[in-house]
Protein backbone atom coordinates (compact mmCIF):
# COMPACT_ATOMS: atom_id res chain seq x y z
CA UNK A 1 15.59 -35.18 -6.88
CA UNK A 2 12.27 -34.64 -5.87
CA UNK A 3 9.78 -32.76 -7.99
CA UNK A 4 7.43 -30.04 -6.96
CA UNK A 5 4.27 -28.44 -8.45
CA UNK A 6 3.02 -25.07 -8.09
CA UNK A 7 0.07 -23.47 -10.10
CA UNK A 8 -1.98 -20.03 -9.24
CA UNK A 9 -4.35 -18.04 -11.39
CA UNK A 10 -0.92 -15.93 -13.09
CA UNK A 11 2.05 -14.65 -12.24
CA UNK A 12 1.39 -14.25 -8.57
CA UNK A 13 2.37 -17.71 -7.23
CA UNK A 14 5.72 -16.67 -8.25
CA UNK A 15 6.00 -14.90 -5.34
CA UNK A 16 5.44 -18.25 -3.64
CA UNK A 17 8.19 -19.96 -5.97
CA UNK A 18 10.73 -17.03 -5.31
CA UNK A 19 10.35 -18.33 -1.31
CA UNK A 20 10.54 -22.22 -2.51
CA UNK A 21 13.32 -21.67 -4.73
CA UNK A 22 15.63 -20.44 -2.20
CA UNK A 23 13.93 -22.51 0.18
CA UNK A 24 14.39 -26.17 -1.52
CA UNK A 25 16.86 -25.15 -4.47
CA UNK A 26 17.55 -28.99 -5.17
CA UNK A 27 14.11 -29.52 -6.17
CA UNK A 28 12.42 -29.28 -10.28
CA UNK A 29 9.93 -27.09 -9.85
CA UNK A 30 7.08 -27.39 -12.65
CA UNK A 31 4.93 -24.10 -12.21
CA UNK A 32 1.36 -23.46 -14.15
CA UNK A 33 -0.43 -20.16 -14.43
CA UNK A 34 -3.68 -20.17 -15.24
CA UNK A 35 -3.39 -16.81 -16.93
CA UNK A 36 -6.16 -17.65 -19.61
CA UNK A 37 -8.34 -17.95 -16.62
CA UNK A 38 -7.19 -14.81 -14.22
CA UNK A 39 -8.25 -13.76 -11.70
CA UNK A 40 -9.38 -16.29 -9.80
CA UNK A 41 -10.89 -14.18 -7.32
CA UNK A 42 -13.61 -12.85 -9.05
CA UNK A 43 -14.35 -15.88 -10.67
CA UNK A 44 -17.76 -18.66 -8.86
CA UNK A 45 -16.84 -21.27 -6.93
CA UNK A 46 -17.22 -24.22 -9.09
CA UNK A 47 -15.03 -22.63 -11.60
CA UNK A 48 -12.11 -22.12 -9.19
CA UNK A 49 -12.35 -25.53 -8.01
CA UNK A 50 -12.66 -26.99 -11.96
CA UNK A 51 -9.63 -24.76 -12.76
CA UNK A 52 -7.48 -26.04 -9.93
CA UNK A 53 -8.60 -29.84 -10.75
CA UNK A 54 -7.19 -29.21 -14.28
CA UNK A 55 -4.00 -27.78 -13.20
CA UNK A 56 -3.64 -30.07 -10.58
CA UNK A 57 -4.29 -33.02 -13.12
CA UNK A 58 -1.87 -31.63 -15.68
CA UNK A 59 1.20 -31.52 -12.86
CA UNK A 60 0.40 -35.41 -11.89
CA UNK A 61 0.57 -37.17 -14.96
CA UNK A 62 2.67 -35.03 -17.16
CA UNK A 63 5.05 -34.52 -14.77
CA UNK A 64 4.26 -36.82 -12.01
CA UNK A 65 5.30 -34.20 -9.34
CA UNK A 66 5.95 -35.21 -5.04
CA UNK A 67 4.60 -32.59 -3.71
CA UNK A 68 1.75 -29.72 -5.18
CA UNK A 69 1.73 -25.93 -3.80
CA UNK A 70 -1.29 -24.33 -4.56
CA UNK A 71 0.19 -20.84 -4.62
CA UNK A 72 -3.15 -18.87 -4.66
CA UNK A 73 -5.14 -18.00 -1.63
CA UNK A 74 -8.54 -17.48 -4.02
CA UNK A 75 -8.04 -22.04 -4.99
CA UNK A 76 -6.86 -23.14 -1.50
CA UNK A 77 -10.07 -21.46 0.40
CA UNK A 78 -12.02 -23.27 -2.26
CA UNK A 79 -10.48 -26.20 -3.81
CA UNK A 80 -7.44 -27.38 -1.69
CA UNK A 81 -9.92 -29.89 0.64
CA UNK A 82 -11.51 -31.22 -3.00
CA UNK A 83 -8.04 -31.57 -4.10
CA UNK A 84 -6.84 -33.35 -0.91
CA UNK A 85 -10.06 -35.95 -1.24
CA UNK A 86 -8.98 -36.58 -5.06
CA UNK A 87 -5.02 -37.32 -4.26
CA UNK A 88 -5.03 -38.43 -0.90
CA UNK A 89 -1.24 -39.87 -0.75
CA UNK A 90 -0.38 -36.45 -2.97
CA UNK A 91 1.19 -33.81 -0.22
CA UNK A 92 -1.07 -30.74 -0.78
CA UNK A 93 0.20 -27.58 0.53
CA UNK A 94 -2.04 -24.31 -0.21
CA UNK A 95 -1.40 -21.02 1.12
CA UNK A 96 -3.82 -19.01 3.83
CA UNK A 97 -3.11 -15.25 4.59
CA UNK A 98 -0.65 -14.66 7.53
CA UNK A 99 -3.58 -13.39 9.97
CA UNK A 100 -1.72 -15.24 12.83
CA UNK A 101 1.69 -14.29 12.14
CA UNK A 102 0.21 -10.68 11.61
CA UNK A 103 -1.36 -11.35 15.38
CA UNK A 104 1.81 -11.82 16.64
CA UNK A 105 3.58 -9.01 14.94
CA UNK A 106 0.77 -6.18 15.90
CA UNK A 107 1.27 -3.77 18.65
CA UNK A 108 -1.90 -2.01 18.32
CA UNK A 109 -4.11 -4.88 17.82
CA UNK A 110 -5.20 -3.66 14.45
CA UNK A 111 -4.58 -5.23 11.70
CA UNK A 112 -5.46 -4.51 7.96
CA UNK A 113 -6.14 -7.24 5.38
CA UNK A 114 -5.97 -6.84 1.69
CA UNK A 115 -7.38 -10.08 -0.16
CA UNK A 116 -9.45 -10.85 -3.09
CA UNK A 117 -13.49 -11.01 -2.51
CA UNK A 118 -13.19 -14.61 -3.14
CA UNK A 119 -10.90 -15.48 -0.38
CA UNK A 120 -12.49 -13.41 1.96
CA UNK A 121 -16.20 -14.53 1.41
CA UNK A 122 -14.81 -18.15 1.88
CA UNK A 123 -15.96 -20.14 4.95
CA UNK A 124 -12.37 -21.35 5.37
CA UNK A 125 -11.10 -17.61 5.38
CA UNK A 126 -13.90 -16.80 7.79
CA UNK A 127 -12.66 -20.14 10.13
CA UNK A 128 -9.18 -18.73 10.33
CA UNK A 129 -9.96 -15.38 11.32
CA UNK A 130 -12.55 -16.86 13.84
CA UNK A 131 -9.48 -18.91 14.99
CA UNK A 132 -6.95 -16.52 15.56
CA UNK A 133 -9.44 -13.81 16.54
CA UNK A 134 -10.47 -16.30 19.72
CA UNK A 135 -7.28 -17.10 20.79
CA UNK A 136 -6.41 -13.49 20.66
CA UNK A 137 -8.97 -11.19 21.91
CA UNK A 138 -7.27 -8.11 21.44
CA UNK A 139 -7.07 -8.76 17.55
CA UNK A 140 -9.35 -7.16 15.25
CA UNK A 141 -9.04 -7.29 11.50
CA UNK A 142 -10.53 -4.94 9.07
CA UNK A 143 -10.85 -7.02 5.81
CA UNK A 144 -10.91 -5.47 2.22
CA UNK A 145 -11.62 -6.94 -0.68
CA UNK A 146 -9.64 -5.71 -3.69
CA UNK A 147 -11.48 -6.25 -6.77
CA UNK A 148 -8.85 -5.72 -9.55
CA UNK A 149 -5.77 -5.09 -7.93
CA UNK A 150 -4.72 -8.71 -9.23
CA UNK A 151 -5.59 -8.33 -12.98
CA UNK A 152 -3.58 -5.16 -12.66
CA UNK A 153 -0.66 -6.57 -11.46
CA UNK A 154 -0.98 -9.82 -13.37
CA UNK A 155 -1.16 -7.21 -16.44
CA UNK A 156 1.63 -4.92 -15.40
CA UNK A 157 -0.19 -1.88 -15.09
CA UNK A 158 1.39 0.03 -13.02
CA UNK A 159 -0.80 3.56 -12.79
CA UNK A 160 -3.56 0.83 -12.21
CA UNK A 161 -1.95 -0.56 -9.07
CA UNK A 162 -0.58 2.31 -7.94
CA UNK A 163 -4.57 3.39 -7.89
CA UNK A 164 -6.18 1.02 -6.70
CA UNK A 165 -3.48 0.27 -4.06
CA UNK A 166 -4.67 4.09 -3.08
CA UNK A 167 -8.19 2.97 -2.72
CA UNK A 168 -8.37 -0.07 -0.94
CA UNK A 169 -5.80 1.50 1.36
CA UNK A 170 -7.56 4.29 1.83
CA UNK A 171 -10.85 2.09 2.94
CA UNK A 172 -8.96 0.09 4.99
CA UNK A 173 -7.69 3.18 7.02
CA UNK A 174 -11.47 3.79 7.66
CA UNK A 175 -12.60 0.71 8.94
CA UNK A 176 -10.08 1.13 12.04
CA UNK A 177 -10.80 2.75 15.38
CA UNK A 178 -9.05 5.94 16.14
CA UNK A 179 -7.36 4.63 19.36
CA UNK A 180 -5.88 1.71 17.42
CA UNK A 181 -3.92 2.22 14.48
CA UNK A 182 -3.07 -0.28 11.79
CA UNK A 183 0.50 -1.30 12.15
CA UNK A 184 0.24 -4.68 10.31
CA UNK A 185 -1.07 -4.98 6.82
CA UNK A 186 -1.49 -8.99 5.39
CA UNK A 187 -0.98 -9.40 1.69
CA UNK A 188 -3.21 -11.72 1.04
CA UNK A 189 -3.09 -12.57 -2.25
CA UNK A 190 0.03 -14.05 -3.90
CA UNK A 191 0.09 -11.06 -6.27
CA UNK A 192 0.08 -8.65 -4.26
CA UNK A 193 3.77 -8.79 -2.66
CA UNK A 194 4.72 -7.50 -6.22
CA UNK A 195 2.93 -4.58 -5.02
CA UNK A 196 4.91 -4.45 -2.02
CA UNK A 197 6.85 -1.37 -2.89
CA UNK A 198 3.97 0.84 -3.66
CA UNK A 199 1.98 -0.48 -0.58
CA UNK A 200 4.99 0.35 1.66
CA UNK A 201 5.18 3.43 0.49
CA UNK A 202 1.68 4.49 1.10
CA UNK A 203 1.56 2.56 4.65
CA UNK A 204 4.53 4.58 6.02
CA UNK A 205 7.25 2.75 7.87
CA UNK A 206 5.19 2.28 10.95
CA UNK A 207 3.21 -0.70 9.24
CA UNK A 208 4.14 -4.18 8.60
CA UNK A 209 3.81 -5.99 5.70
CA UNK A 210 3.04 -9.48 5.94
CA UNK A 211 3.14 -12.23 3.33
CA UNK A 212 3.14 -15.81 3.11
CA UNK A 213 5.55 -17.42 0.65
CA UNK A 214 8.97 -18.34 3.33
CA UNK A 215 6.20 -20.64 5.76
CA UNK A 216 4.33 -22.34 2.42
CA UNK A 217 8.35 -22.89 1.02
CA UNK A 218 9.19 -24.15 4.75
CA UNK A 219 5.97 -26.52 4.97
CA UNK A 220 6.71 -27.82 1.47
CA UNK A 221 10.09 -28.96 2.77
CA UNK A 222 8.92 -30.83 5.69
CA UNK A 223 6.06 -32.58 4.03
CA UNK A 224 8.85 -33.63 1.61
CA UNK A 225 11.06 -34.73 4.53
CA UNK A 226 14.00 -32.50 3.34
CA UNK A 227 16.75 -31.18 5.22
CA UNK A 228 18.25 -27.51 4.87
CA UNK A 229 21.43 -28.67 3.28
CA UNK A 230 20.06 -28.95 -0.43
CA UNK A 231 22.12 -26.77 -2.90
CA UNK A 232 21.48 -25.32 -6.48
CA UNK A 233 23.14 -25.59 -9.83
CA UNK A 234 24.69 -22.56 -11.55
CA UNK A 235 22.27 -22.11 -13.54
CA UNK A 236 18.67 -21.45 -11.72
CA UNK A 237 16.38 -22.07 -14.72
CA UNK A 238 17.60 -25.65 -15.16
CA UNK A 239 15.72 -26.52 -12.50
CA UNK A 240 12.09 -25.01 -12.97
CA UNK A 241 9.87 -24.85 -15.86
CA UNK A 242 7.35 -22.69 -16.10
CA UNK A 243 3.73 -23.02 -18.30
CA UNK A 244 1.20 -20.60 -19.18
CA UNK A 245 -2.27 -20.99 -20.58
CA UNK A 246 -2.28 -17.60 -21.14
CA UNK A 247 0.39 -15.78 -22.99
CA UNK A 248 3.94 -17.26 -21.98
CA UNK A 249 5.45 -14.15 -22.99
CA UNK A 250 4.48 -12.57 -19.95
CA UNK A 251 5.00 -15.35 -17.35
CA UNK A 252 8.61 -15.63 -18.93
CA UNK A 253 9.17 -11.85 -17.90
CA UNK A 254 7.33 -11.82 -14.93
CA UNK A 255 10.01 -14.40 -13.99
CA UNK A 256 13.32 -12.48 -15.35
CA UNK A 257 11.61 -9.30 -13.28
CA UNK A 258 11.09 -11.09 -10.10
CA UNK A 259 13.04 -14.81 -9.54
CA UNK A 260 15.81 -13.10 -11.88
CA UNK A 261 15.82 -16.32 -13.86
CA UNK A 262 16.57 -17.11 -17.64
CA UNK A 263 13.61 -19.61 -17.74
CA UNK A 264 11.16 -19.33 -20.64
CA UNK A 265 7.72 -20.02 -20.18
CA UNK A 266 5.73 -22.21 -22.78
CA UNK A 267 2.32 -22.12 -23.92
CA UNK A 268 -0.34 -24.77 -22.21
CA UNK A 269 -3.72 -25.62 -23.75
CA UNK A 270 -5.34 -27.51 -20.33
């Protein structure tokens, strides 16, 4: 059975797991959040890529995992290529937002982009939007960064996201020309698919969400050179434990909420 570890900043990167889960269900999943430390996106540089060395480090050699997901876009843009250098025989898969799966949804051309200011003032985000934006002229992206929005959902507070949603919405709308509507939004943060509902809502059925947890769970499985045939026990929580160097309470019904699992989260010190 191979193992697999996944760590974010909270409870977002189990939007990730929900897509590996039913992705690779033979797998052990081992999955971190950094809750003590959340939000990574409004944290410096050097303390997202210290963060993600520690949670990387506790996955290898207390649980000597195959394969690591970093399931935060805020720790791939800035510590996934450290992380690669450290554990070069380690597959490494991080996650990017969807901005050229959004490309080839859009109709319009116009395409919003909801991220934390961490991910989007990275030079790697800024490379992959100068990628897809080249090989796509008709693209344009109107970025915004959403300061908040994932300490509100990592906390649970809904009239906060529901807000702030509202906002950053609202200021994405503004950044677009009038002759080009937004009909593709990219979620890119793993929190914010939790806020799918709410964001759907406000978009109107004529936009597209966009996320990126089923290609991260599909790249995991071909790094591991897995087939599709892989099935799970009965019981889902006996494969996946979860860890929280926050308050485990909360991860553990994070996960009954949204991967509808019996798993209990413990407390980490790391």
């Amino acid at each position: 059975m191979k193992t697999i570890g996944v760590f974010d900043s909270g409870v977002g990167g189990l939007s990730v797991l929900r897509a590996l889960l039913a992705e690779i269900p033979e797998a052990q999943f081992f999955y971190v959040a950094d809750s003590a430390f959340a939000p990574y996106g409004e944290r410096s540089a050097q303390a997202v890529v210290d963060r993600s060395q520690r949670m990387a480090a506790y996955l290898l050699q207390h649980h000597t995992v195959d394969a690591l997901v970093v399931a935060c876009n805020t720790a791939t843009a800035m510590a996934v290529d450290e992380l690669r250098r450290m554990y070069p025989h380690l597959p490494i898969v991080g996650v990017e937002p969807a901005l050229k799966t959004a490309a080839s949804l859009s109709r319009t051309g116009h395409i919003g982009v909801l991220a934390t200011r961490g991910t989007l003032d990275s030079e790697r985000f800024a490379q992959l939007r100068g990628r897809v934006e080249a090989s796509t002229p008709r693209i344009h992206f109107s970025c915004q960064p959403c300061d908040g929005l994932a300490d509100a959902i990592e906390r649970a507070d809904p009239s906060t996201t529901q807000l702030l949603c509202e906002r950053y919405l609202q200021a994405v709308q503004a950044l677009k020309e009038p002759a080009q509507p937004i009909d593709t939004l990219v979620l890119g943060c793993t929190h914010y698919p939790f806020a799918a509902p709410v964001l759907s809502e406000l978009c109107g059925p004529g936009v597209a969400l966009v996320e990126t947890g089923l290609p991260v769970a599909r790249r995991t499985r071909a790094v591991l050179g897995l087939d599709a045939t892989g099935h799970r026990s009965a019981d889902a929580a006996a494969g996946l434990r979860l860890f929280s160097t926050g308050d485990p309470a909360a991860l553990t019904l994070a996960a009954q909420r949204w991967l509808c699992t019996s798993a209990s989260a413990s407390h980490l010190v790391c």
